[in-house]
PDBML (XML) file of the C-alpha atoms, coordinates in Angstrom:
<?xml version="1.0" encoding="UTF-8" ?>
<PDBx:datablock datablockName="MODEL"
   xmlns:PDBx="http://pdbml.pdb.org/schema/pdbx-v50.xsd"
   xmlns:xsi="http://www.w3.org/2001/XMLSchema-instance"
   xsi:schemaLocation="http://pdbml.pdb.org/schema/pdbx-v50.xsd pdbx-v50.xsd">
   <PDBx:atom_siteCategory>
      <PDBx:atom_site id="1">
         <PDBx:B_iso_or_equiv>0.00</PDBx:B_iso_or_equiv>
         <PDBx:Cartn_x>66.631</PDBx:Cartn_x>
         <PDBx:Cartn_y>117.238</PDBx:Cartn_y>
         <PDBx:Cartn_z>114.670</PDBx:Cartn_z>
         <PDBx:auth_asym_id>A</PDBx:auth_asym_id>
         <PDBx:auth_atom_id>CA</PDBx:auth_atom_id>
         <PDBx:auth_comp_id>UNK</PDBx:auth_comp_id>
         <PDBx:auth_seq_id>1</PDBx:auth_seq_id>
         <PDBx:group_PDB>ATOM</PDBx:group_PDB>
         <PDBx:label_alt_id xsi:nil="true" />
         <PDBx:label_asym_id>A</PDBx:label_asym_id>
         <PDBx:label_atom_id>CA</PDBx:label_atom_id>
         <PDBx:label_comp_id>UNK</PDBx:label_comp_id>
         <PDBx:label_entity_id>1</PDBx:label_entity_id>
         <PDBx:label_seq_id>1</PDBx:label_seq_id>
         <PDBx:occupancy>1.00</PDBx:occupancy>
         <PDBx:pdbx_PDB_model_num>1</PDBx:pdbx_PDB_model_num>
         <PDBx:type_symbol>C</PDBx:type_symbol>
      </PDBx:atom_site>
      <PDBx:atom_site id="2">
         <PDBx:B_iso_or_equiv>0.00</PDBx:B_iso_or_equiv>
         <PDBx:Cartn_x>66.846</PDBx:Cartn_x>
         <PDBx:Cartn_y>120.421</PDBx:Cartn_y>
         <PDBx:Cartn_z>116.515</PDBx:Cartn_z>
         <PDBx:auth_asym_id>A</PDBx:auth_asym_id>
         <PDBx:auth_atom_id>CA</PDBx:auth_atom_id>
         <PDBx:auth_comp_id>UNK</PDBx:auth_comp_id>
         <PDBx:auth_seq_id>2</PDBx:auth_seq_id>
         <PDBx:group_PDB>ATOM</PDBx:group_PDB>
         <PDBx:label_alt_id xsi:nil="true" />
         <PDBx:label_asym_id>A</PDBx:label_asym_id>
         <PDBx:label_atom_id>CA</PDBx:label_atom_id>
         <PDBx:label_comp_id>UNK</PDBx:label_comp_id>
         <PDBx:label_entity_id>1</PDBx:label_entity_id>
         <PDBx:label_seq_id>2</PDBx:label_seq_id>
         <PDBx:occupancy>1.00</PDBx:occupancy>
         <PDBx:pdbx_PDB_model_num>1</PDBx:pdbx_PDB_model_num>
         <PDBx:type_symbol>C</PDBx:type_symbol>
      </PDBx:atom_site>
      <PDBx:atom_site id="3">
         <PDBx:B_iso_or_equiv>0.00</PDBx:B_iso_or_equiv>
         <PDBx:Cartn_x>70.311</PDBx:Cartn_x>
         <PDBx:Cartn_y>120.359</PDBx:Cartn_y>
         <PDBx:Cartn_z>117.139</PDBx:Cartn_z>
         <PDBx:auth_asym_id>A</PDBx:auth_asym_id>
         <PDBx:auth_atom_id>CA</PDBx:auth_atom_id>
         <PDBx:auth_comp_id>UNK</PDBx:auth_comp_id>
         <PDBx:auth_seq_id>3</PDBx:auth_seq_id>
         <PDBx:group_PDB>ATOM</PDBx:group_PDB>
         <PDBx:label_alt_id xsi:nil="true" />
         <PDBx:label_asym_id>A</PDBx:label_asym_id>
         <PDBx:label_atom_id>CA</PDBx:label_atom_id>
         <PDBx:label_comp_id>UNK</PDBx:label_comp_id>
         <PDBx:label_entity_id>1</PDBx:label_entity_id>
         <PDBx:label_seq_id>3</PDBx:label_seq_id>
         <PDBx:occupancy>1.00</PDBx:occupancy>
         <PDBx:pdbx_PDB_model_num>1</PDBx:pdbx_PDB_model_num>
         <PDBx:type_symbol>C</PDBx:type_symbol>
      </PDBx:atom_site>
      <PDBx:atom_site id="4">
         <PDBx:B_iso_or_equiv>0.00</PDBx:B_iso_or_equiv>
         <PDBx:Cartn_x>70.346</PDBx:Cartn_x>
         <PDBx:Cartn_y>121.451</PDBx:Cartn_y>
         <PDBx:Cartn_z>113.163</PDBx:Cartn_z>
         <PDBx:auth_asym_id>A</PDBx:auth_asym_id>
         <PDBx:auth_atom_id>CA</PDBx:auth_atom_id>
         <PDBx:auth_comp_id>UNK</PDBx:auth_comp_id>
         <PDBx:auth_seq_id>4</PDBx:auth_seq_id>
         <PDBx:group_PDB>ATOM</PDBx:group_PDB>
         <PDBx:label_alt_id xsi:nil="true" />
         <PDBx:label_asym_id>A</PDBx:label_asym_id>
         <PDBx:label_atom_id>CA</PDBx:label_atom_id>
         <PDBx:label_comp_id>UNK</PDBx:label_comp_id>
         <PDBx:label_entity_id>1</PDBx:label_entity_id>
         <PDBx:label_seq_id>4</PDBx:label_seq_id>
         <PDBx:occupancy>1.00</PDBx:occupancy>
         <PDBx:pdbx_PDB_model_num>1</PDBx:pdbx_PDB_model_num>
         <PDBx:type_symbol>C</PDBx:type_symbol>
      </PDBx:atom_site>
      <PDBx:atom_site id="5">
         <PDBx:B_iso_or_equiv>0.00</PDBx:B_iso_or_equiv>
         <PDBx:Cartn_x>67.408</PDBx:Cartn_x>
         <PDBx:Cartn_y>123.144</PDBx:Cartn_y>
         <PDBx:Cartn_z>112.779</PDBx:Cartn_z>
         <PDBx:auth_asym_id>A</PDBx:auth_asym_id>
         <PDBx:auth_atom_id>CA</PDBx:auth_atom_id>
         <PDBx:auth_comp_id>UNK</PDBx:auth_comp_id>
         <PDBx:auth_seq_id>5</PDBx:auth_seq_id>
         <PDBx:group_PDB>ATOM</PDBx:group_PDB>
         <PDBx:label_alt_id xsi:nil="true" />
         <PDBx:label_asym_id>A</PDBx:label_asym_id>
         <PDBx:label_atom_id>CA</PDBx:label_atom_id>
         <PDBx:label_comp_id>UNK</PDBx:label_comp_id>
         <PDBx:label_entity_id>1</PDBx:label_entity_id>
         <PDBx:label_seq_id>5</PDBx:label_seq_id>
         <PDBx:occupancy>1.00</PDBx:occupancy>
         <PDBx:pdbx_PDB_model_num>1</PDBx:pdbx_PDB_model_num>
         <PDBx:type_symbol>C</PDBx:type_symbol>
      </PDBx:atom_site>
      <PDBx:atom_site id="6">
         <PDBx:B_iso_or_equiv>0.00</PDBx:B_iso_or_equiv>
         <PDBx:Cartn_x>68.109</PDBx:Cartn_x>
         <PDBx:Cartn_y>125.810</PDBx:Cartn_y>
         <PDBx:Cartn_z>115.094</PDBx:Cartn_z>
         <PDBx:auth_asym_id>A</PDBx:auth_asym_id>
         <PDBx:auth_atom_id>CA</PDBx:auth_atom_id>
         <PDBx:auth_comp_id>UNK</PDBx:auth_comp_id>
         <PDBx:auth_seq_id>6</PDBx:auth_seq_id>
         <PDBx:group_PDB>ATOM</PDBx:group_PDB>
         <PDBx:label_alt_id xsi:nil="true" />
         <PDBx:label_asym_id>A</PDBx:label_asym_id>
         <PDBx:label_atom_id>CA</PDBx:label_atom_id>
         <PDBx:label_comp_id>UNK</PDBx:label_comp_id>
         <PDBx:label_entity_id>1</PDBx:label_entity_id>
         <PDBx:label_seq_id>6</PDBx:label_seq_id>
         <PDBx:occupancy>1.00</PDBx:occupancy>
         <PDBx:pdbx_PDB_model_num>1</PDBx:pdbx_PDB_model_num>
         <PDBx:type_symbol>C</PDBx:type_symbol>
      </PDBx:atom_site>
      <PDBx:atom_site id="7">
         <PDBx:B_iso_or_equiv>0.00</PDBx:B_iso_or_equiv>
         <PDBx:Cartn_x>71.053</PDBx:Cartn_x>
         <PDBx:Cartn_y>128.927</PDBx:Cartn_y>
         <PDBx:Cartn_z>116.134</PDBx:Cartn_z>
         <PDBx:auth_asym_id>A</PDBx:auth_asym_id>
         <PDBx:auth_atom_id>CA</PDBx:auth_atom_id>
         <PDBx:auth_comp_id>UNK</PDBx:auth_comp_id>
         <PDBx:auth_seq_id>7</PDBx:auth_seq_id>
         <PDBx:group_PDB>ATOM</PDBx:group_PDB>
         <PDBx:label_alt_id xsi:nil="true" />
         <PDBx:label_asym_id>A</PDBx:label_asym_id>
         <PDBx:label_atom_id>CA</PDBx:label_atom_id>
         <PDBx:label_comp_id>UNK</PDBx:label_comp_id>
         <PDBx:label_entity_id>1</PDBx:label_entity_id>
         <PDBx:label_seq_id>7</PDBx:label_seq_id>
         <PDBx:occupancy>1.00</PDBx:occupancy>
         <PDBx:pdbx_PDB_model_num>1</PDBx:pdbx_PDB_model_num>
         <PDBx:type_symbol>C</PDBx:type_symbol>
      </PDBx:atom_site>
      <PDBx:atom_site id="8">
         <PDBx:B_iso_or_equiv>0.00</PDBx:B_iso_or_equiv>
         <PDBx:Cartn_x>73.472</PDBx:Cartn_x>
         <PDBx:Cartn_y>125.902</PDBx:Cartn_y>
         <PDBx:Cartn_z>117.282</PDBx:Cartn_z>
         <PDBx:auth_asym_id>A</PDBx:auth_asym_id>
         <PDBx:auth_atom_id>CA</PDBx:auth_atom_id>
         <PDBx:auth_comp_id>UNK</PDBx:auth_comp_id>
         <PDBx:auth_seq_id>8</PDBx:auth_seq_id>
         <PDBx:group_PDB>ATOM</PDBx:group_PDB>
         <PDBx:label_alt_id xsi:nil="true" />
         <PDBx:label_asym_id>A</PDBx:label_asym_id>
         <PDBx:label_atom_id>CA</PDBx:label_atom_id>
         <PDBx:label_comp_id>UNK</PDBx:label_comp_id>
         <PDBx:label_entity_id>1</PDBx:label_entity_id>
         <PDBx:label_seq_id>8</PDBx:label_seq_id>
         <PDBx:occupancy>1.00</PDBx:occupancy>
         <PDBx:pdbx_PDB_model_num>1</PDBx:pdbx_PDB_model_num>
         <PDBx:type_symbol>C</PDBx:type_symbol>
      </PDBx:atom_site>
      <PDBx:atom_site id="9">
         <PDBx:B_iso_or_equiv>0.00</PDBx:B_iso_or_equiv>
         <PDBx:Cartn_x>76.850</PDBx:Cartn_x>
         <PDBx:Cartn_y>126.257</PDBx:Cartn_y>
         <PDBx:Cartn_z>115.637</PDBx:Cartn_z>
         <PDBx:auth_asym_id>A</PDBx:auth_asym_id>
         <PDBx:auth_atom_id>CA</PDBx:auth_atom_id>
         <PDBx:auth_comp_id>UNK</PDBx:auth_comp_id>
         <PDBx:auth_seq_id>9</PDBx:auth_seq_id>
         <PDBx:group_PDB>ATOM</PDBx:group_PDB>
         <PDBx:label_alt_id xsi:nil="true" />
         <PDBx:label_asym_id>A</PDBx:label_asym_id>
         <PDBx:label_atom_id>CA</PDBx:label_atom_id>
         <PDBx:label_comp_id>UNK</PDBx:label_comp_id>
         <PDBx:label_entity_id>1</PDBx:label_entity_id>
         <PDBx:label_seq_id>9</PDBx:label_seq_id>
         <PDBx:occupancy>1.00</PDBx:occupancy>
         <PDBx:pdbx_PDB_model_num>1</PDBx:pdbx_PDB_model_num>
         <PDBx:type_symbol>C</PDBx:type_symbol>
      </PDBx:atom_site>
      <PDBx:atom_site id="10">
         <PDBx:B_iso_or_equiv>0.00</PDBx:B_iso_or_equiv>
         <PDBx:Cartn_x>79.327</PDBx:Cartn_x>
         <PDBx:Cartn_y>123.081</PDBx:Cartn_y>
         <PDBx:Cartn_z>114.866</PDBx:Cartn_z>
         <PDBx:auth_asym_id>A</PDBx:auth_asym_id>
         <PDBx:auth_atom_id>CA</PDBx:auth_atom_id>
         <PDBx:auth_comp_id>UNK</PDBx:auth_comp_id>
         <PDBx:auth_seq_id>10</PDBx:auth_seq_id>
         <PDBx:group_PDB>ATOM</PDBx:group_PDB>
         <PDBx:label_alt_id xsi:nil="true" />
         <PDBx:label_asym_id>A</PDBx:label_asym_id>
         <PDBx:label_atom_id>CA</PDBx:label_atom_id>
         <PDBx:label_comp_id>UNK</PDBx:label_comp_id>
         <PDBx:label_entity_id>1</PDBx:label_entity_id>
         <PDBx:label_seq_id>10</PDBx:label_seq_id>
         <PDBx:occupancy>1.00</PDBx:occupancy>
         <PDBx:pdbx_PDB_model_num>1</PDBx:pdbx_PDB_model_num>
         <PDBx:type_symbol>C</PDBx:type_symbol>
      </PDBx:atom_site>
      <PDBx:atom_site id="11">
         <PDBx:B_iso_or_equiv>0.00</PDBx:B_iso_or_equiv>
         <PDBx:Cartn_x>83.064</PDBx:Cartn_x>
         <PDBx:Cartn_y>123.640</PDBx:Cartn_y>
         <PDBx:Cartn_z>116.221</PDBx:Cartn_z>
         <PDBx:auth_asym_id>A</PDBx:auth_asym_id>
         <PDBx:auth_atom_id>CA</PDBx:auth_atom_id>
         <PDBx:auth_comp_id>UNK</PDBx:auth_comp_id>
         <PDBx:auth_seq_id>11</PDBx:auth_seq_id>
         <PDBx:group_PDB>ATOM</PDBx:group_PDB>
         <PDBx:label_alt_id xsi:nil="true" />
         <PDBx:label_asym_id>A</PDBx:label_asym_id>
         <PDBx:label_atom_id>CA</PDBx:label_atom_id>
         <PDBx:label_comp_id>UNK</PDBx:label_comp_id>
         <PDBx:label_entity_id>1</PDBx:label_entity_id>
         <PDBx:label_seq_id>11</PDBx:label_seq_id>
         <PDBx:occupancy>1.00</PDBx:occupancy>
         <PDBx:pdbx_PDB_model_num>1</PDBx:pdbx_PDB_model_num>
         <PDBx:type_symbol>C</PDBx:type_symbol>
      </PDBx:atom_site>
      <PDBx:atom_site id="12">
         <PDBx:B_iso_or_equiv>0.00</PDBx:B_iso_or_equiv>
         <PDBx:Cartn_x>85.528</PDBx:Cartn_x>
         <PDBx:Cartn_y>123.035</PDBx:Cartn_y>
         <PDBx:Cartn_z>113.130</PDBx:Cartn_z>
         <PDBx:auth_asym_id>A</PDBx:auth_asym_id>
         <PDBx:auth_atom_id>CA</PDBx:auth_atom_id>
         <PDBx:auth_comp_id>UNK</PDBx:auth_comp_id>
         <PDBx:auth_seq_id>12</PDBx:auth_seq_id>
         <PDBx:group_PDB>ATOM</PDBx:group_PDB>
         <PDBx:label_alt_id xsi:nil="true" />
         <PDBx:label_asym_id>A</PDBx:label_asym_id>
         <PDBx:label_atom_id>CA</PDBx:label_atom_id>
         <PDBx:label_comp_id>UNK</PDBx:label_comp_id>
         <PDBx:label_entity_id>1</PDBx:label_entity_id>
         <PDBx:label_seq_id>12</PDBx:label_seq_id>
         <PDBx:occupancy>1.00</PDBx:occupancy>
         <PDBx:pdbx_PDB_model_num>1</PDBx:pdbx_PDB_model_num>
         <PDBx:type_symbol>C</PDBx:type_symbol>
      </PDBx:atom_site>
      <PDBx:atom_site id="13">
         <PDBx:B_iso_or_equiv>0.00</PDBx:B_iso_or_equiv>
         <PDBx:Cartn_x>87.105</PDBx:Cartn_x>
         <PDBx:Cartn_y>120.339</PDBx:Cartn_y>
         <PDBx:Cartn_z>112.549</PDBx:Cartn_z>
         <PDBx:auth_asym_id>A</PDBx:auth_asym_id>
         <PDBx:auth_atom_id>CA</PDBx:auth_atom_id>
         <PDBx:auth_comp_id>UNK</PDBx:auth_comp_id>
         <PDBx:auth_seq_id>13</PDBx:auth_seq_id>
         <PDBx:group_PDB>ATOM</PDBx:group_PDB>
         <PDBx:label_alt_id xsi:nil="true" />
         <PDBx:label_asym_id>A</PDBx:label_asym_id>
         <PDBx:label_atom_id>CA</PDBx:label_atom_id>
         <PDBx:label_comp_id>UNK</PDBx:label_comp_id>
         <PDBx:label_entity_id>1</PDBx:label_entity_id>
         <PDBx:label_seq_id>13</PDBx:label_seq_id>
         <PDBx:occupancy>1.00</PDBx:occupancy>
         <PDBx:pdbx_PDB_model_num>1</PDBx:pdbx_PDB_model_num>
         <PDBx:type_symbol>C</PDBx:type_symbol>
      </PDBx:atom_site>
      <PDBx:atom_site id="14">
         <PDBx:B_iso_or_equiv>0.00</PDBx:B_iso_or_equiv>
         <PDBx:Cartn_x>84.817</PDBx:Cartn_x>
         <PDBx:Cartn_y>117.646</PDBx:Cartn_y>
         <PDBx:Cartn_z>112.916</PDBx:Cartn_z>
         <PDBx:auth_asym_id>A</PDBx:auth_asym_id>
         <PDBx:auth_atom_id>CA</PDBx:auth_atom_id>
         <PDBx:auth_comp_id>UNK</PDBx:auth_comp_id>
         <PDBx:auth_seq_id>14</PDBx:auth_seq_id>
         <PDBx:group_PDB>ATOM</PDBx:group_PDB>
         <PDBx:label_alt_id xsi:nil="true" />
         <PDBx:label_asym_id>A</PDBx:label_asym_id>
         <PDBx:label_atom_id>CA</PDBx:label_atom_id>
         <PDBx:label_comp_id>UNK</PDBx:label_comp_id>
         <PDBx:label_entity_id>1</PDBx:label_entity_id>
         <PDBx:label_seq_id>14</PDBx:label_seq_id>
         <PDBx:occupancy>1.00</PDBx:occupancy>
         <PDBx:pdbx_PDB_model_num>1</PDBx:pdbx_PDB_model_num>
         <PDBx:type_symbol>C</PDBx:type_symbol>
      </PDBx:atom_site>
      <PDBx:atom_site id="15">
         <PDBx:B_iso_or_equiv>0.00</PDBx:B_iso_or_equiv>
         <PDBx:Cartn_x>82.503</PDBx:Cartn_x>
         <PDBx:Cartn_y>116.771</PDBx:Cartn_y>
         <PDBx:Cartn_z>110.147</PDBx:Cartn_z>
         <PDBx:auth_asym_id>A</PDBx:auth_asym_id>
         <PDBx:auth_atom_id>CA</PDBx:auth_atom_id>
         <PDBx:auth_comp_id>UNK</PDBx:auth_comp_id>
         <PDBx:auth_seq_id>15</PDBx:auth_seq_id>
         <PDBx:group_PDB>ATOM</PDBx:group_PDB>
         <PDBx:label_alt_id xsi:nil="true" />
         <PDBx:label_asym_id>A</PDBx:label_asym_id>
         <PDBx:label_atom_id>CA</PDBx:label_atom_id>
         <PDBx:label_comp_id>UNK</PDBx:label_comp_id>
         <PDBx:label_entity_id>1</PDBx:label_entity_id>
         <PDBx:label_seq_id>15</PDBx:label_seq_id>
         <PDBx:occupancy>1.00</PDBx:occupancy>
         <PDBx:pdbx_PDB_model_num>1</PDBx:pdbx_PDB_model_num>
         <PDBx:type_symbol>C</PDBx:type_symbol>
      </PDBx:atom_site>
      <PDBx:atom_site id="16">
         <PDBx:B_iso_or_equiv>0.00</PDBx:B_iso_or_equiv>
         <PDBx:Cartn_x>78.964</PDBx:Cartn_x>
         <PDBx:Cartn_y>116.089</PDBx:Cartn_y>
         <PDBx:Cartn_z>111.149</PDBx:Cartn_z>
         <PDBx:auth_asym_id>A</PDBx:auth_asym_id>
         <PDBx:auth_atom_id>CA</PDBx:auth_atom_id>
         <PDBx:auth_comp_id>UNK</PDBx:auth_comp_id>
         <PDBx:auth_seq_id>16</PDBx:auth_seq_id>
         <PDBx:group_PDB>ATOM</PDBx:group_PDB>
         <PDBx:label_alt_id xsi:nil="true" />
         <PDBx:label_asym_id>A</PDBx:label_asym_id>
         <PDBx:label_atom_id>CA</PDBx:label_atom_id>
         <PDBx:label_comp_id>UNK</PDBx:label_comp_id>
         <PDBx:label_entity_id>1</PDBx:label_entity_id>
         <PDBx:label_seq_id>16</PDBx:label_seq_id>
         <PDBx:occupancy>1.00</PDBx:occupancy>
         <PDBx:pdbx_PDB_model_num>1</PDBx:pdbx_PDB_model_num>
         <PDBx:type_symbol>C</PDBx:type_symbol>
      </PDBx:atom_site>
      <PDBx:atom_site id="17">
         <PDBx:B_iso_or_equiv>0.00</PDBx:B_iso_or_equiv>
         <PDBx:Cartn_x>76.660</PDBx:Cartn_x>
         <PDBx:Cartn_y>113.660</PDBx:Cartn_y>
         <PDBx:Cartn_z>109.586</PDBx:Cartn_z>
         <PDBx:auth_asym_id>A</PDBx:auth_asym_id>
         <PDBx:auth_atom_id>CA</PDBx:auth_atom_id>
         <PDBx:auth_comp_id>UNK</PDBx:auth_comp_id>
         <PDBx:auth_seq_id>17</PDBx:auth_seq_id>
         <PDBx:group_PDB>ATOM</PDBx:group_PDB>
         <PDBx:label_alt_id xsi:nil="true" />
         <PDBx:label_asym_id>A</PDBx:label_asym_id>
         <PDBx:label_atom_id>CA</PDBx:label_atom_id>
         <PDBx:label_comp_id>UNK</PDBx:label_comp_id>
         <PDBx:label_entity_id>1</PDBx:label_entity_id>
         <PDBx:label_seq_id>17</PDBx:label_seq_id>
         <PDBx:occupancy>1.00</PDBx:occupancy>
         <PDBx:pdbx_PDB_model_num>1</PDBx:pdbx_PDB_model_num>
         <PDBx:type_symbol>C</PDBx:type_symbol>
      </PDBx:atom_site>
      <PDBx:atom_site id="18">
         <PDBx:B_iso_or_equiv>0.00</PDBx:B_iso_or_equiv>
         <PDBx:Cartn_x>73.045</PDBx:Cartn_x>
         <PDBx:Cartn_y>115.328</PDBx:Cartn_y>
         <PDBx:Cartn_z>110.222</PDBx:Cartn_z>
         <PDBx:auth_asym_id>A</PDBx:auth_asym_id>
         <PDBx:auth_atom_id>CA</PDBx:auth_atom_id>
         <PDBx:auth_comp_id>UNK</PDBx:auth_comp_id>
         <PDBx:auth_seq_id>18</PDBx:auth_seq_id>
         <PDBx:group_PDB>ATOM</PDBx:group_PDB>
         <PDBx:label_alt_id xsi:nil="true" />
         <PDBx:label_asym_id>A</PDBx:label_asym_id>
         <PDBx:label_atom_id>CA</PDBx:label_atom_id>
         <PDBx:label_comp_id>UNK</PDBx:label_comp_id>
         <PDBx:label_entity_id>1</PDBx:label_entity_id>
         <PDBx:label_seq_id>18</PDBx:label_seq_id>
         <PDBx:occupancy>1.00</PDBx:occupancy>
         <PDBx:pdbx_PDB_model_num>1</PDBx:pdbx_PDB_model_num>
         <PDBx:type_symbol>C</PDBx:type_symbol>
      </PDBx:atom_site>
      <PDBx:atom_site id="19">
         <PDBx:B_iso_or_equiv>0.00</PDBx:B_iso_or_equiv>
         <PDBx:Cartn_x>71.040</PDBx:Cartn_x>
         <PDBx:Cartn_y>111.982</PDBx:Cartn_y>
         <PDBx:Cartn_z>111.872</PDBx:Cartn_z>
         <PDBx:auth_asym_id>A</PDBx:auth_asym_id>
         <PDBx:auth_atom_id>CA</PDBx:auth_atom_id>
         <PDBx:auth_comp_id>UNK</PDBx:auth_comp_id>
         <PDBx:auth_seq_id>19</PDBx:auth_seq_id>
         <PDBx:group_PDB>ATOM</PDBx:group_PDB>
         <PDBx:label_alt_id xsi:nil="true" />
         <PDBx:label_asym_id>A</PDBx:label_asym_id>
         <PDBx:label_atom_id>CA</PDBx:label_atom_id>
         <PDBx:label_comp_id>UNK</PDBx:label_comp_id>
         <PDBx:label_entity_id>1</PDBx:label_entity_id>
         <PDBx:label_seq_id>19</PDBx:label_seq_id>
         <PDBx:occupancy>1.00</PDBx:occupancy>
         <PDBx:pdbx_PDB_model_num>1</PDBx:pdbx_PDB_model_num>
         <PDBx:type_symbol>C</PDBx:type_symbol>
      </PDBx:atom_site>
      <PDBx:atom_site id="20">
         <PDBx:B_iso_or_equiv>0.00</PDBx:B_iso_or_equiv>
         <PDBx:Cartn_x>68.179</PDBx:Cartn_x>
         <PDBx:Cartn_y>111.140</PDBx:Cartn_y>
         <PDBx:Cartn_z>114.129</PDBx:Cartn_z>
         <PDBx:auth_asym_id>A</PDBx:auth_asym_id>
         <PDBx:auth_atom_id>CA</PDBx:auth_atom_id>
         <PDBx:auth_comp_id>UNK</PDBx:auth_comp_id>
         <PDBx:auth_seq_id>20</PDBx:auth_seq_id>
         <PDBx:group_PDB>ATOM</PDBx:group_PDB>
         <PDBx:label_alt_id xsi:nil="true" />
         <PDBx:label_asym_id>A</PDBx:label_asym_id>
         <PDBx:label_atom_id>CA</PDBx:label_atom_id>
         <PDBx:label_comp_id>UNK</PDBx:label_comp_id>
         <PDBx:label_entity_id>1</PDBx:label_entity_id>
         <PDBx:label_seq_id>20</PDBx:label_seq_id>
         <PDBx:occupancy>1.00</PDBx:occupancy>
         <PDBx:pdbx_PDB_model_num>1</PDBx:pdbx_PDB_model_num>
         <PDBx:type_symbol>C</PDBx:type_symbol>
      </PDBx:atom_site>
      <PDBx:atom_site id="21">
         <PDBx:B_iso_or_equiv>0.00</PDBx:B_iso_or_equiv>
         <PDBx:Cartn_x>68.042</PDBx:Cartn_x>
         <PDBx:Cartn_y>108.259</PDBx:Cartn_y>
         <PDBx:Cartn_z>115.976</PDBx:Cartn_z>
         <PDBx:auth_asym_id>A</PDBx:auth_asym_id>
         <PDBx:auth_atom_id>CA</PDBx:auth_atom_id>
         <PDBx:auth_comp_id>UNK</PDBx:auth_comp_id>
         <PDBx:auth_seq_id>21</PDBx:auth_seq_id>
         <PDBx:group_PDB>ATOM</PDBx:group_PDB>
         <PDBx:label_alt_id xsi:nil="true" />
         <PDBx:label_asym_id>A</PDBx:label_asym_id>
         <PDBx:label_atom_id>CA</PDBx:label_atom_id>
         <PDBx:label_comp_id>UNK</PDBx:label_comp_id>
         <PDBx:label_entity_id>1</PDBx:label_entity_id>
         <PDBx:label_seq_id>21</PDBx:label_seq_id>
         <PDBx:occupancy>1.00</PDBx:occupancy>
         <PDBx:pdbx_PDB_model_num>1</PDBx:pdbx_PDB_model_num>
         <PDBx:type_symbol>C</PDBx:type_symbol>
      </PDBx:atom_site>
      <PDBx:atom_site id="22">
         <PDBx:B_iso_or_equiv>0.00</PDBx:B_iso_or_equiv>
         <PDBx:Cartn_x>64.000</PDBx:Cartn_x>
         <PDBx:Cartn_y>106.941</PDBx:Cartn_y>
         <PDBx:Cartn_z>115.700</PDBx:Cartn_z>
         <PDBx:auth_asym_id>A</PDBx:auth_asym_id>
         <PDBx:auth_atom_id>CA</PDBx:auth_atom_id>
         <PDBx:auth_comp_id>UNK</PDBx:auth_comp_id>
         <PDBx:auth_seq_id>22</PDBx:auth_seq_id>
         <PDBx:group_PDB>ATOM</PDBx:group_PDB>
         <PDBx:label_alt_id xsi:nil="true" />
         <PDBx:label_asym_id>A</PDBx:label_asym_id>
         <PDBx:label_atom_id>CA</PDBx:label_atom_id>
         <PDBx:label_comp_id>UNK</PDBx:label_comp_id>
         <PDBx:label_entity_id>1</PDBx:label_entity_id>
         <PDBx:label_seq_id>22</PDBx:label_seq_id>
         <PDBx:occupancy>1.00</PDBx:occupancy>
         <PDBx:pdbx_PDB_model_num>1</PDBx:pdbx_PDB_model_num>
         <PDBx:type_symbol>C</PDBx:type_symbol>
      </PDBx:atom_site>
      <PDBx:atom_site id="23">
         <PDBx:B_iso_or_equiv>0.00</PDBx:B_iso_or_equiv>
         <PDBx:Cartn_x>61.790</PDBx:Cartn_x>
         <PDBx:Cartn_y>105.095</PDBx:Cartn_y>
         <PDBx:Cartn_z>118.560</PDBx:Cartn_z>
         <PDBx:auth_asym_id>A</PDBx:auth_asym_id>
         <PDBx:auth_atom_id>CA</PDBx:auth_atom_id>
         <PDBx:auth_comp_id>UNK</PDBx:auth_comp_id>
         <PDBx:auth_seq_id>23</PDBx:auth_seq_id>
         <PDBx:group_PDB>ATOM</PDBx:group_PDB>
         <PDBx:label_alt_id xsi:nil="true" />
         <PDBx:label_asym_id>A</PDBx:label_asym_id>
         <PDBx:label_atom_id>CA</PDBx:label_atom_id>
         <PDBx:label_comp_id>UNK</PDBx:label_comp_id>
         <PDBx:label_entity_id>1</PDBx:label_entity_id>
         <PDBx:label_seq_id>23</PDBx:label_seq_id>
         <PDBx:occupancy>1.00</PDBx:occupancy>
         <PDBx:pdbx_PDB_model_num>1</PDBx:pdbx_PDB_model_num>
         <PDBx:type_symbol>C</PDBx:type_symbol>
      </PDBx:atom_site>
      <PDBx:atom_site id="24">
         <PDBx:B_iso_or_equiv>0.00</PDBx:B_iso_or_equiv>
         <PDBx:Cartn_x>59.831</PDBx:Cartn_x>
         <PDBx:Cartn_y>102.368</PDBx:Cartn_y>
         <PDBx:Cartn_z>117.512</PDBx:Cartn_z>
         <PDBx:auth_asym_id>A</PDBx:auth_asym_id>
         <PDBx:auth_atom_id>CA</PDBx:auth_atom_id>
         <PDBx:auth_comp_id>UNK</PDBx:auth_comp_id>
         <PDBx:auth_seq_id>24</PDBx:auth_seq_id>
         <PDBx:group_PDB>ATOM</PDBx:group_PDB>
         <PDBx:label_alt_id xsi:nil="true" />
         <PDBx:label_asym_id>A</PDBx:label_asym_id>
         <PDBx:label_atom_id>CA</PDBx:label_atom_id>
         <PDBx:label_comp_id>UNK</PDBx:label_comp_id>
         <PDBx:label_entity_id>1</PDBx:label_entity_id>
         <PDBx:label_seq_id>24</PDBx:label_seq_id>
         <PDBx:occupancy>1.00</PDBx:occupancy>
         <PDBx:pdbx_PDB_model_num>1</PDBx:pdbx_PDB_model_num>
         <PDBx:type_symbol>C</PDBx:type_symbol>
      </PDBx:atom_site>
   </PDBx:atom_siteCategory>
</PDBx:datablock>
């Protein structure tokens, strides 16, 4: 999930849905 968990900023506009795609 680090693409939310860090300094990364979303560009406007777009809403984001915070997922994770799991390996099993």
């Amino acid at each position: 999930v680090k693409a939310y968990t860090s300094s990364y900023s979303f560009a406007s506009g777009v809403h984001v849905i915070p997922a994770i795609e799991m390996s099993s």
